[in-house]
Protein backbone atom coordinates (compact mmCIF):
# COMPACT_ATOMS: atom_id res chain seq x y z
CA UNK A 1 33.50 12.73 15.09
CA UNK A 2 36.64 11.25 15.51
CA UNK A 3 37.63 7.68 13.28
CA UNK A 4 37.65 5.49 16.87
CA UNK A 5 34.31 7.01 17.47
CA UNK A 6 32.80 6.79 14.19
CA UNK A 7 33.51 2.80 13.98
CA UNK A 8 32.36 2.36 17.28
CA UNK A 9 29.14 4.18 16.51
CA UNK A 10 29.11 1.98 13.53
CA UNK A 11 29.33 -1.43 15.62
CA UNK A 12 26.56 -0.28 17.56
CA UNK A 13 24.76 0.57 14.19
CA UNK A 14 25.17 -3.37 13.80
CA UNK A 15 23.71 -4.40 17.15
CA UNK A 16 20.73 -2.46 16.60
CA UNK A 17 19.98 -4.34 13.08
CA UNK A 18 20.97 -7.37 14.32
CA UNK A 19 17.90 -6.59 17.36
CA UNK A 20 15.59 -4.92 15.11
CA UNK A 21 16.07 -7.92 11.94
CA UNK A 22 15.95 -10.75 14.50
CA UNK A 23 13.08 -8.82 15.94
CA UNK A 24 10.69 -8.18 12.40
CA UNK A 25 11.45 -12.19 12.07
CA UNK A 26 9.78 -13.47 15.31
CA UNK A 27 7.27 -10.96 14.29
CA UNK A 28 6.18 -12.47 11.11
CA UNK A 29 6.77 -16.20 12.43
CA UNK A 30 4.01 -15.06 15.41
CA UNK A 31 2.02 -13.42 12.68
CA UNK A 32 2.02 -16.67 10.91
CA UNK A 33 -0.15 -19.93 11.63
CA UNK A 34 2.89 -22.29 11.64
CA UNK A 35 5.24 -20.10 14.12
CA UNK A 36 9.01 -21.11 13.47
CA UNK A 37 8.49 -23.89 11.32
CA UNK A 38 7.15 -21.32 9.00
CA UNK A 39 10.50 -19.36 8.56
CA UNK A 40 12.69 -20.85 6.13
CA UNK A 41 15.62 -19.87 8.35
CA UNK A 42 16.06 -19.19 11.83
CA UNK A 43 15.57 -15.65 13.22
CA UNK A 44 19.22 -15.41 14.09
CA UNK A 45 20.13 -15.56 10.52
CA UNK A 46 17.29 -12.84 9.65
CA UNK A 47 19.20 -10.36 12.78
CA UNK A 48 22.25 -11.41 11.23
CA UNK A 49 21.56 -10.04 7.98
CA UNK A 50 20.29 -7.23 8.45
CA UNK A 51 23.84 -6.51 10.23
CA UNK A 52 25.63 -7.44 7.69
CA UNK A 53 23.82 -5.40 5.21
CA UNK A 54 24.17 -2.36 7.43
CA UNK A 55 27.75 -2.81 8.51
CA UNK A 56 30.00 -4.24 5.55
CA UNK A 57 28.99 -1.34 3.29
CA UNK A 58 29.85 1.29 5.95
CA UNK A 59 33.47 0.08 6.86
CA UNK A 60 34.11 -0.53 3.66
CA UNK A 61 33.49 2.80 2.99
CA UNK A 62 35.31 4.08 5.67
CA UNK A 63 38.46 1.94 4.97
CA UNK A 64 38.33 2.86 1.08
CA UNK A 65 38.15 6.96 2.83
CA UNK A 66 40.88 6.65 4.79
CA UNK A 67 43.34 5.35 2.07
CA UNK A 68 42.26 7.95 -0.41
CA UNK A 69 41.85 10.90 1.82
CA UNK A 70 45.73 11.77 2.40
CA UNK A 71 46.60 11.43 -1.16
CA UNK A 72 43.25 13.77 -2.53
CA UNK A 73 44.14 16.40 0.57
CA UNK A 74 48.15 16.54 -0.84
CA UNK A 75 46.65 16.99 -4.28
CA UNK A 76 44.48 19.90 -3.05
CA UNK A 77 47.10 21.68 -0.54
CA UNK A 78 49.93 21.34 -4.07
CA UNK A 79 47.33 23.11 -5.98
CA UNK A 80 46.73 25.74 -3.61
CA UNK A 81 50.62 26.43 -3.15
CA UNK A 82 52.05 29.26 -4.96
CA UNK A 83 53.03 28.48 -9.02
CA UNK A 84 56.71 28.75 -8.13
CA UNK A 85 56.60 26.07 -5.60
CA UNK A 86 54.22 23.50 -7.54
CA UNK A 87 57.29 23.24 -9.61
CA UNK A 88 59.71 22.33 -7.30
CA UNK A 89 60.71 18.16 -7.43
CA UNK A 90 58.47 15.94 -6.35
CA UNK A 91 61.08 15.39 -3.29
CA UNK A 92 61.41 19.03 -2.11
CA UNK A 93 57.77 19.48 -2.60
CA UNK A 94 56.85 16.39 -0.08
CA UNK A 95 59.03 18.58 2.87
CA UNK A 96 56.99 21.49 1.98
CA UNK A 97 54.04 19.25 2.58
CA UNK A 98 55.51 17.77 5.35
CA UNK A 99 55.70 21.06 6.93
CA UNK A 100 52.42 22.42 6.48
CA UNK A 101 51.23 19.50 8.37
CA UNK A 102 53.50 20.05 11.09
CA UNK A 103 52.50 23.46 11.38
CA UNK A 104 48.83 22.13 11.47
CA UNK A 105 49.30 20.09 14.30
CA UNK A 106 50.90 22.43 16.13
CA UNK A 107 54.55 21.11 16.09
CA UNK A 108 56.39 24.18 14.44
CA UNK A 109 55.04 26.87 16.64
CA UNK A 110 57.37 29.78 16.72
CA UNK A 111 59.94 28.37 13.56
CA UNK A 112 59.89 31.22 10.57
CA UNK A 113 57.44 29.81 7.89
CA UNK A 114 56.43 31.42 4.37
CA UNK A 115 53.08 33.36 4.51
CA UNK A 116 51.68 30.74 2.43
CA UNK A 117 52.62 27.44 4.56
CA UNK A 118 50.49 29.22 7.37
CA UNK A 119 47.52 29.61 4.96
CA UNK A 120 47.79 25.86 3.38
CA UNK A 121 47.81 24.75 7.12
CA UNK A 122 44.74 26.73 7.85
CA UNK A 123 43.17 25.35 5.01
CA UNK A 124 44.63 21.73 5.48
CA UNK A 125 42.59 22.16 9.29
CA UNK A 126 39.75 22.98 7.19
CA UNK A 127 39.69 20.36 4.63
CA UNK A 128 40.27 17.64 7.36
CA UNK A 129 37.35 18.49 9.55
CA UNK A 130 34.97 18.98 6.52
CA UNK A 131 36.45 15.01 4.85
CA UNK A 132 36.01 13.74 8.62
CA UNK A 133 32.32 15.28 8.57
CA UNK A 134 31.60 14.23 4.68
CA UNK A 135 32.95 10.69 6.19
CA UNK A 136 30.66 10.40 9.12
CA UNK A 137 27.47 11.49 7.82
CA UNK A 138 27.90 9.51 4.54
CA UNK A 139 28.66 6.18 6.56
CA UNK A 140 26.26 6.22 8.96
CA UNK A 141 23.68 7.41 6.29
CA UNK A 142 24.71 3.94 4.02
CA UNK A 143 24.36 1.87 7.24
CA UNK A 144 21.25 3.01 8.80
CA UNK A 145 19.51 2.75 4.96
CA UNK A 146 20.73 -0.59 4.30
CA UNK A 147 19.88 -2.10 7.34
CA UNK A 148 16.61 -0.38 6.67
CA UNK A 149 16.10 -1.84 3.40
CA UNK A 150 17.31 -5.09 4.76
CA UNK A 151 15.06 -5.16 7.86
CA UNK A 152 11.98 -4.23 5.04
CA UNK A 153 13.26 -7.14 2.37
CA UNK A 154 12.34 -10.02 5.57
CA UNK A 155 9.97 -12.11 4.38
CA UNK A 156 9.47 -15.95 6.47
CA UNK A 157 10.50 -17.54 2.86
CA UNK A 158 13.82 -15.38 2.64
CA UNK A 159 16.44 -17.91 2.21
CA UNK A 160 18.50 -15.59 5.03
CA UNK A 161 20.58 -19.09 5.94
CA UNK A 162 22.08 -19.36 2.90
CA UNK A 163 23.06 -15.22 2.35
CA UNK A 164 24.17 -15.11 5.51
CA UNK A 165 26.51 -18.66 4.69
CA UNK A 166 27.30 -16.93 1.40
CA UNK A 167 28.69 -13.47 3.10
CA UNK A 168 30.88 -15.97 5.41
CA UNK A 169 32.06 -18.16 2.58
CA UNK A 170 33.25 -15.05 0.27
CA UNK A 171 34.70 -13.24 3.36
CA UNK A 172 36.82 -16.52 3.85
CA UNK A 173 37.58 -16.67 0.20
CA UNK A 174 38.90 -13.11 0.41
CA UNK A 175 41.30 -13.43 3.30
CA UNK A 176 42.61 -16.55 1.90
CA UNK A 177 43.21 -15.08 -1.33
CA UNK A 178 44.53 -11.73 0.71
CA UNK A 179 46.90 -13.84 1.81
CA UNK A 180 48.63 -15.54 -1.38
CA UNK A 181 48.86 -11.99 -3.07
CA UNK A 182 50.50 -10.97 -0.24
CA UNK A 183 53.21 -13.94 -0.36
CA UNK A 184 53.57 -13.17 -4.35
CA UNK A 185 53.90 -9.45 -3.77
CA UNK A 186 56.81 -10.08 -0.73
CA UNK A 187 58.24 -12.52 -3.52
CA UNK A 188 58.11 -10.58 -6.74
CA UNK A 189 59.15 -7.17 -4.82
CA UNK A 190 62.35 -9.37 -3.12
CA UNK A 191 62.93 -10.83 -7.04
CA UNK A 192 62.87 -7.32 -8.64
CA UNK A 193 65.23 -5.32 -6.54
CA UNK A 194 67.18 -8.60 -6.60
CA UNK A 195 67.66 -8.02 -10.73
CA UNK A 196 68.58 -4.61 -10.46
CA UNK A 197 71.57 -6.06 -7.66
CA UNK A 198 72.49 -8.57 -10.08
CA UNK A 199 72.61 -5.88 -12.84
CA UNK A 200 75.29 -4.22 -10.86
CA UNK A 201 77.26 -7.22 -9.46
CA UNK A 202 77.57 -10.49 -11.33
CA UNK A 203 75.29 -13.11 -9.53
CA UNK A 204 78.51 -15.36 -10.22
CA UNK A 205 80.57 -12.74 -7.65
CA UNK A 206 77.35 -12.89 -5.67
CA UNK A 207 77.15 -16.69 -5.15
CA UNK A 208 81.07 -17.76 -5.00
CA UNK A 209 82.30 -14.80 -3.93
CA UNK A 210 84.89 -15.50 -0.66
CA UNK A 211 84.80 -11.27 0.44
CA UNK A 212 81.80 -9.81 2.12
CA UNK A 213 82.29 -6.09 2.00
CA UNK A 214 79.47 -4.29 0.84
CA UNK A 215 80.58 -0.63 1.30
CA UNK A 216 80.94 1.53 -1.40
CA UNK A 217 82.64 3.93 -2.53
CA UNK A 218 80.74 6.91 -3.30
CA UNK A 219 83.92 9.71 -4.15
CA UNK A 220 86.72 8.22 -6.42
CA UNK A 221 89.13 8.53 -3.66
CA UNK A 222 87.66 7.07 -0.69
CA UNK A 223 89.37 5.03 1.27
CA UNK A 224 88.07 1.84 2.77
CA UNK A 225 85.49 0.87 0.51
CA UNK A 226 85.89 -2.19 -1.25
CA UNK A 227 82.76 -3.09 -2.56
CA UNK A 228 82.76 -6.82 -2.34
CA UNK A 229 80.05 -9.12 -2.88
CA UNK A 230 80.44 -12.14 -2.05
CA UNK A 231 77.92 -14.43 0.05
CA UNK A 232 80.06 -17.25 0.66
CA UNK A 233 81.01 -16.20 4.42
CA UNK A 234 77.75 -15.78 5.34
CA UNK A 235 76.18 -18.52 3.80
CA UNK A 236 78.86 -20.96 5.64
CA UNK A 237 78.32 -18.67 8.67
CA UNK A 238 74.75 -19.38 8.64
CA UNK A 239 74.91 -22.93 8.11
CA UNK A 240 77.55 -23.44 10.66
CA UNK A 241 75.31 -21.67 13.45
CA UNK A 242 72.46 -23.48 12.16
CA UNK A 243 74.28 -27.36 12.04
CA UNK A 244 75.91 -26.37 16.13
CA UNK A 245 71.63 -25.45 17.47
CA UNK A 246 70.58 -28.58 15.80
CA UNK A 247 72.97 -30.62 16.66
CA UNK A 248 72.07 -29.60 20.14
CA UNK A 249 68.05 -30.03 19.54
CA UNK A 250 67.59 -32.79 17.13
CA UNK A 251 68.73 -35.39 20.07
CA UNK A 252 67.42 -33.50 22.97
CA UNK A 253 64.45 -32.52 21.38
CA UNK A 254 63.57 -36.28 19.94
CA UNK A 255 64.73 -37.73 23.07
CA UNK A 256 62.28 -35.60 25.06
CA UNK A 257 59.50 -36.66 22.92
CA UNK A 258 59.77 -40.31 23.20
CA UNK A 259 60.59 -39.60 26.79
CA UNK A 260 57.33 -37.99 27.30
CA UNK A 261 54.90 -39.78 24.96
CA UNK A 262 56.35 -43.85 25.58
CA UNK A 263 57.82 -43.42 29.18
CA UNK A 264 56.49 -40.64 31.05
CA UNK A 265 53.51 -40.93 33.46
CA UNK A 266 50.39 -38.97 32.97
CA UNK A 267 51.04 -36.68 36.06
CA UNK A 268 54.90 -35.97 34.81
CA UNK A 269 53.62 -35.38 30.97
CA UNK A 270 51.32 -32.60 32.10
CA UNK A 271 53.92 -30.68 34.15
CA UNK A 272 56.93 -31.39 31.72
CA UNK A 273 55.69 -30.70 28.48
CA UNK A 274 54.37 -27.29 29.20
CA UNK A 275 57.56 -26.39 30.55
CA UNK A 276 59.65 -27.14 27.66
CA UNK A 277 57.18 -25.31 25.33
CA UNK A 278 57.33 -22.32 27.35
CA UNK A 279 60.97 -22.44 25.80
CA UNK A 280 59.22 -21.10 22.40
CA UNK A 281 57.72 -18.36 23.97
CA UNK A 282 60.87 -16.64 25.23
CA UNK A 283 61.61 -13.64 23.29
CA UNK A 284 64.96 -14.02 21.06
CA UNK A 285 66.34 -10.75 22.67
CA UNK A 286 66.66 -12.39 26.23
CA UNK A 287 68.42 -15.68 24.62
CA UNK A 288 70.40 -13.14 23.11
CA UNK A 289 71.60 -11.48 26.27
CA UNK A 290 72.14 -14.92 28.04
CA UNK A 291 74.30 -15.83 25.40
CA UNK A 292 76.07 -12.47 24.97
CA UNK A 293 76.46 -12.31 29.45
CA UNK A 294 76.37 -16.49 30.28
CA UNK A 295 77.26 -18.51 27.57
CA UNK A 296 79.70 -16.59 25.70
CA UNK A 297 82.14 -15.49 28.55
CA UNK A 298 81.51 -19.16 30.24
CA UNK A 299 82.85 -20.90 27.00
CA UNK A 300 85.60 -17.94 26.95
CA UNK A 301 86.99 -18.98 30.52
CA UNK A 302 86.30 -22.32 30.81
CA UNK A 303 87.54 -22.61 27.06
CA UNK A 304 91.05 -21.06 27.79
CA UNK A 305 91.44 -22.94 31.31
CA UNK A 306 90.70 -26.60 29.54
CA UNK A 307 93.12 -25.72 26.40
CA UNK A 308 96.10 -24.37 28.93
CA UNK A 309 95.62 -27.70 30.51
CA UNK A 310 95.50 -29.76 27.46
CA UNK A 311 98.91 -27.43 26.35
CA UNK A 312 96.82 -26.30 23.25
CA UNK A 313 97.66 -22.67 21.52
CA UNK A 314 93.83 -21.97 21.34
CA UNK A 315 91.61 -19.88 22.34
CA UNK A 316 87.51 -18.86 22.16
CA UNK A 317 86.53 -15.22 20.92
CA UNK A 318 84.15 -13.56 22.64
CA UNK A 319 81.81 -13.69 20.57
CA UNK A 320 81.55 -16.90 18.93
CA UNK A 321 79.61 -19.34 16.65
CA UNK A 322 79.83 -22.03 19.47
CA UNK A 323 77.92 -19.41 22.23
CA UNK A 324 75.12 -18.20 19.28
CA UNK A 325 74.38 -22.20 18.36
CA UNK A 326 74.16 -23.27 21.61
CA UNK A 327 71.79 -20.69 22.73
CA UNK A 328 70.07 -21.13 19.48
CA UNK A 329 69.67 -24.86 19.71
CA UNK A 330 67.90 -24.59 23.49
CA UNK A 331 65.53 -22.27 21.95
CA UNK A 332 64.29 -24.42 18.85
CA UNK A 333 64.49 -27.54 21.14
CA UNK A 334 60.61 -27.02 21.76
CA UNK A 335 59.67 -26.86 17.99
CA UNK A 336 61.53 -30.67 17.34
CA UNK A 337 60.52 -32.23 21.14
CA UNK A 338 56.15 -30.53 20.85
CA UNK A 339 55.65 -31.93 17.08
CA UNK A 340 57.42 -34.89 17.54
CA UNK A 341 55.62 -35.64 20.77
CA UNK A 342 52.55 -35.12 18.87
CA UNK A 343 53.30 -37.12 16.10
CA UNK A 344 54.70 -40.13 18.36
CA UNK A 345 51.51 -40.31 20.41
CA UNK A 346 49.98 -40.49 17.18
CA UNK A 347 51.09 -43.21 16.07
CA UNK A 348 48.24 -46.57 16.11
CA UNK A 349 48.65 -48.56 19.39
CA UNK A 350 47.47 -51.31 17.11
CA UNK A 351 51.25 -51.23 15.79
CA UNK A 352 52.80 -51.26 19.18
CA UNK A 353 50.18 -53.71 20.55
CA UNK A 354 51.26 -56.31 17.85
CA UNK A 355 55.28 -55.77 18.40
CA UNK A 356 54.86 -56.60 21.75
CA UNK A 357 53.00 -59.16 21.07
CA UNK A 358 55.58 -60.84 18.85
CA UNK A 359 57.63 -61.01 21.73
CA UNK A 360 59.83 -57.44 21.02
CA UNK A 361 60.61 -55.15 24.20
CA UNK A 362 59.62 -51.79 24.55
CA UNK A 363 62.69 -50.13 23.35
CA UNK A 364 62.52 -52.27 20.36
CA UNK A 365 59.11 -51.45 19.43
CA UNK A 366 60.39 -47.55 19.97
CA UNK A 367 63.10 -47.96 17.76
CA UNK A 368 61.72 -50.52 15.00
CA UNK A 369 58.12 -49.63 14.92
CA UNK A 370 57.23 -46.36 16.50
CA UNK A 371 59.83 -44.02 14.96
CA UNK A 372 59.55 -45.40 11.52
CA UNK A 373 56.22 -45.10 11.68
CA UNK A 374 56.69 -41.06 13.04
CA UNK A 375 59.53 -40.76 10.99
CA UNK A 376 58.03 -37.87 8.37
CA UNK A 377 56.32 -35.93 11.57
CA UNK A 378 59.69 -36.01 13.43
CA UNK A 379 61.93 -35.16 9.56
CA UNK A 380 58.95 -32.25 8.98
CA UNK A 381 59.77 -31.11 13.17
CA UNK A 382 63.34 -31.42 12.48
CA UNK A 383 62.94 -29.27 8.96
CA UNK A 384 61.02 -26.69 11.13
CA UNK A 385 63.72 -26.35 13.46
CA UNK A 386 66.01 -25.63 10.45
CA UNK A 387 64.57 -23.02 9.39
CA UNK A 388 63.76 -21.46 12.58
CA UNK A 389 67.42 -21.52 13.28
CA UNK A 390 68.35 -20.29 9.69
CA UNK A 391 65.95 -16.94 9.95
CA UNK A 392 67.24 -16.11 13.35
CA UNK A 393 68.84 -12.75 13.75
CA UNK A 394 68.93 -11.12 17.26
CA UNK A 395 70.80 -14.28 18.95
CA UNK A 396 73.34 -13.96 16.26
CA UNK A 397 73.52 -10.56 16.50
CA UNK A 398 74.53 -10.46 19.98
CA UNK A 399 76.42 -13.18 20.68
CA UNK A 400 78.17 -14.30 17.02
CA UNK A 401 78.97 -10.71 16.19
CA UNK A 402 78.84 -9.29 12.74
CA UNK A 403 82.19 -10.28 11.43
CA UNK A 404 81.56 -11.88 7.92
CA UNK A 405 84.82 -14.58 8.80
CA UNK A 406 84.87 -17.42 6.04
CA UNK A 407 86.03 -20.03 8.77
CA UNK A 408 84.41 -23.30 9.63
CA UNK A 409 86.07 -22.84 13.52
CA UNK A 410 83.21 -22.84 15.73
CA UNK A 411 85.39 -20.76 18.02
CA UNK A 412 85.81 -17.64 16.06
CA UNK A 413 82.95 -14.87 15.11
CA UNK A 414 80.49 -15.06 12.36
CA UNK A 415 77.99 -13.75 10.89
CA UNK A 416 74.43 -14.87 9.15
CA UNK A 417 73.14 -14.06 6.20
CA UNK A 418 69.26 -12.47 8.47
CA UNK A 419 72.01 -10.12 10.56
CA UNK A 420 73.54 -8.82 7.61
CA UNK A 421 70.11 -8.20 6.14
CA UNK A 422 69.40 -6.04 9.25
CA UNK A 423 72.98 -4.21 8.63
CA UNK A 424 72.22 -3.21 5.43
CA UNK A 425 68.64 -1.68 5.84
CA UNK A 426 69.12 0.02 9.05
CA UNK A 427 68.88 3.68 9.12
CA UNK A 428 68.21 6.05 5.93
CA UNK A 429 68.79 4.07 3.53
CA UNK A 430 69.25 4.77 -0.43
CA UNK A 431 67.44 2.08 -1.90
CA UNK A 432 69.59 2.66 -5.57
CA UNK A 433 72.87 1.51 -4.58
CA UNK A 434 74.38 -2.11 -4.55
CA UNK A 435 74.92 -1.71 -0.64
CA UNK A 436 71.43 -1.69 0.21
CA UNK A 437 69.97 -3.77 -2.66
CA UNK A 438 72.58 -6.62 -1.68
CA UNK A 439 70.30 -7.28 1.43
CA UNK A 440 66.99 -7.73 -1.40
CA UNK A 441 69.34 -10.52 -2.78
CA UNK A 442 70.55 -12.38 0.35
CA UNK A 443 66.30 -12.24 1.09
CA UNK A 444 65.95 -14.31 -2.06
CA UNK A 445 68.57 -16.39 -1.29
CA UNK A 446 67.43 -17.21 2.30
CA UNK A 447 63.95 -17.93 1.04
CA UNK A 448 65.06 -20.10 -1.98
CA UNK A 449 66.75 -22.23 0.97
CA UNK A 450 63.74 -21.93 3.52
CA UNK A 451 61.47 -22.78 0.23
CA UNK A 452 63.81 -25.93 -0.37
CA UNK A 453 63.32 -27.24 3.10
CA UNK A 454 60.12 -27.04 3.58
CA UNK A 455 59.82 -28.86 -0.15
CA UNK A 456 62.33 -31.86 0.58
CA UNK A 457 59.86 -31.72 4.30
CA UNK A 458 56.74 -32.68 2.46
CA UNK A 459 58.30 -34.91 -0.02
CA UNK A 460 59.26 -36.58 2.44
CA UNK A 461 55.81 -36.91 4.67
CA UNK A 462 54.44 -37.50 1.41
CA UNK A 463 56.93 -40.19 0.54
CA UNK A 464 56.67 -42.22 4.08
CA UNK A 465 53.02 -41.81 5.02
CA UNK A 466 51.76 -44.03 2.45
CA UNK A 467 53.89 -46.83 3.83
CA UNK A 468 51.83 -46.98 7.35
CA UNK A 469 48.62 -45.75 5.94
């Protein structure tokens, strides 16, 4: 039996104790003289039990399997190789294995392999069948006599409500604390290979450095290789894509909101809103390609007509910081305009209600009541937007370029600090060298600067809450 098949036999393992526990509990409440009222809990909880006691214990099982079984298997087909090949380095000796498992599935059929590769992959066919038997027998044995000693525990004054509340609660517990140890172990692996960067290049070169040229020489006389550092273009490449899209969807985006939320009818809200959301959910790669075939040549002619008619020496590049922050701004414009709407319409109509009734217009009660009043909700939207805009890669990538320019000219080609990340880890990769831990350090850096933001954005909420609370 298969892995797909074994967890589905186990779900239906869990429908059958949930039936047969739900079932022993209207049982003994019939049995008894006061029915229902006689159960301390209600026979769902009892059926629900009983499937928990039969199903966490087998998929734990089988998970816990599954991440042991490849490592025990290696360990068994490396002690069954020949003595001369055990000793090989533990590099060399993961092809070998990697071979013997091609030749198990069937992928190296005709190549010239040693006598004993053919006999590990027999016995690596062998050892997997018998671990997927061992597997199968032993989970569905745990679940069947759980839910069997589960189903016999029901009593009417089992407290199931509260186990059953309990399993939840600690389940809950777990994925929350699942996911902190995953942020510290992203942070603390990005922070280590970060050190051994900085033990190479001087985090001084690193942070003020005006060169970004991260190839290095690997022979003494290689030519081309320059092995510069420093972060400066792309941090000013980053922030000048980032300051073009927002200067594009801060006012459109805000605009919209109190557009929709103060002005707007009912029947235009619900068609309009929707529609500028559905901005979010287009995939970066097609803003990328309508900024790479539309924007970019667009600004490129209509650039060079308007300076030869102004008599300027100037000219856009073809790919440009201008086409990449344009494009980028009409695709965060969503993230300001949605949580700003939300945060408008928020807002008491109490506090409107008495501006107006002081004698203020509409646009004055906007401006002096309702957007002070929504001011953190619109800073945190606008804050959001930053970062979005800071992390994104695939616009850049195909409409900025990849040319790490130190140049605040929103005509010429940049680059960011996420697309030079992607640079430096594509392809086989040797993850010892300053080339490739220079990307682990520009991580650190962009999340110190995403960590800032979204810091100063709940100061602030904090901050300007408690004045309209």
């Amino acid at each position: 039996m298969n892995t797909s098949t074994l967890l589905v036999t186990i779900i239906i393992l869990i429908a059958v104790a949930y039936i047969l526990g739900r079932g022993r509990s209207l049982v003994l409440a019939d049995a008894s003289k006061g029915g229902f009222r006689n159960l301390n809990s209600l026979p769902f909880y009892y059926g629900t039990l009983t499937a928990l006691w039969c199903g966490i214990p087998s998929l734990i099982l089988v998970g816990v399997w599954l991440i042991m079984d490849g490592s025990i298997i290696d360990q068994l087909l490396i002690k069954s190789f020949p003595a001369e090949v055990t000793t090989l380095p533990p590099s060399e000796l993961g092809l070998i294995l990697n071979t013997v498992k091609n030749i198990a599935a069937g992928n190296m059929v005709g190549s010239d392999t040693q006598p004993y590769m053919t006999q590990a992959a027999q016995s690596l066919k062998n050892i997997n069948q018998t671990s997927q038997m061992a597997m199968t027998v032993l989970a569905i044995s745990v679940g069947i006599l759980l839910a069997a000693f589960s189903w016999w525990r029901i009593r009417p004054e089992q407290k199931a409500r509260l186990q059953v509340e309990g399993a939840f609660k600690f389940f809950l517990l777990a994925c929350s604390c699942l996911a902190i140890l995953t942020t510290i172990g992203i942070v603390f692996s990005v922070i280590f290979e970060s050190i051994k960067f900085f033990k190479t290049v001087p985090i001084t070169d690193f942070l003020f450095g005006l060169q970004w040229s991260p190839q290095m020489a690997i022979r003494a006389d290689q030519v081309g290789s320059s092995g510069a550092f420093g972060a400066i273009p792309l941090f000013v490449g980053t922030l000048l894509i980032s300051f073009i899209a927002l200067v594009l969807a801060v006012p459109v985006g805000l605009m919209s909101a109190i557009y929709l939320s103060e002005y707007a009818s009912p029947r235009v809200r619900t068609y309009v809103k929707p529609l500028i959301e559905m901005l979010a959910g287009i995939p970066t790669v097609v803003y990328g390609f309508f900024a790479a075939l539309t924007i970019a040549p667009l600004l490129r002619d209509g650039g060079a007509w308007t300076f030869e008619f102004l008599g300027l020496q100037m000219s856009i590049s073809s790919e440009s910081a201008l086409a990449a922050g344009l494009v980028m701004g009409v695709m965060i414009i969503p993230f300001v305009s949605s949580l700003s709407d939300d945060v408008i319409s928020a807002v008491p109509q109490s506090l409107r209600d008495g501006s107006l009734g002081l004698g203020a217009t509409k646009s004055e009660t906007i401006k002096q009541v309702v957007i002070p009043a929504a001011l953190p909700g619109i800073v945190g939207g606008v804050l959001l937007a930053a970062s979005r805009a800071i992390g994104e890669t695939m616009i850049v990538v195909m409409a900025a370029g990849l040319a790490a320019n130190l140049t605040a000219n929103p005509l010429e080609s940049v680059t960011t600090v996420t697309v030079q990340i992607v640079t430096l880890l594509v392809g086989d990769q040797e993850f010892d060298s300053p080339k490739t831990l220079s990307a682990f350090a520009l991580g650190l850096m962009l999340f110190t600067v995403t960590l800032a933001l979204n810091y100063f954005a709940l100061h602030v909420v904090r901050k300007y809450r408690e004045q309209y609370e």
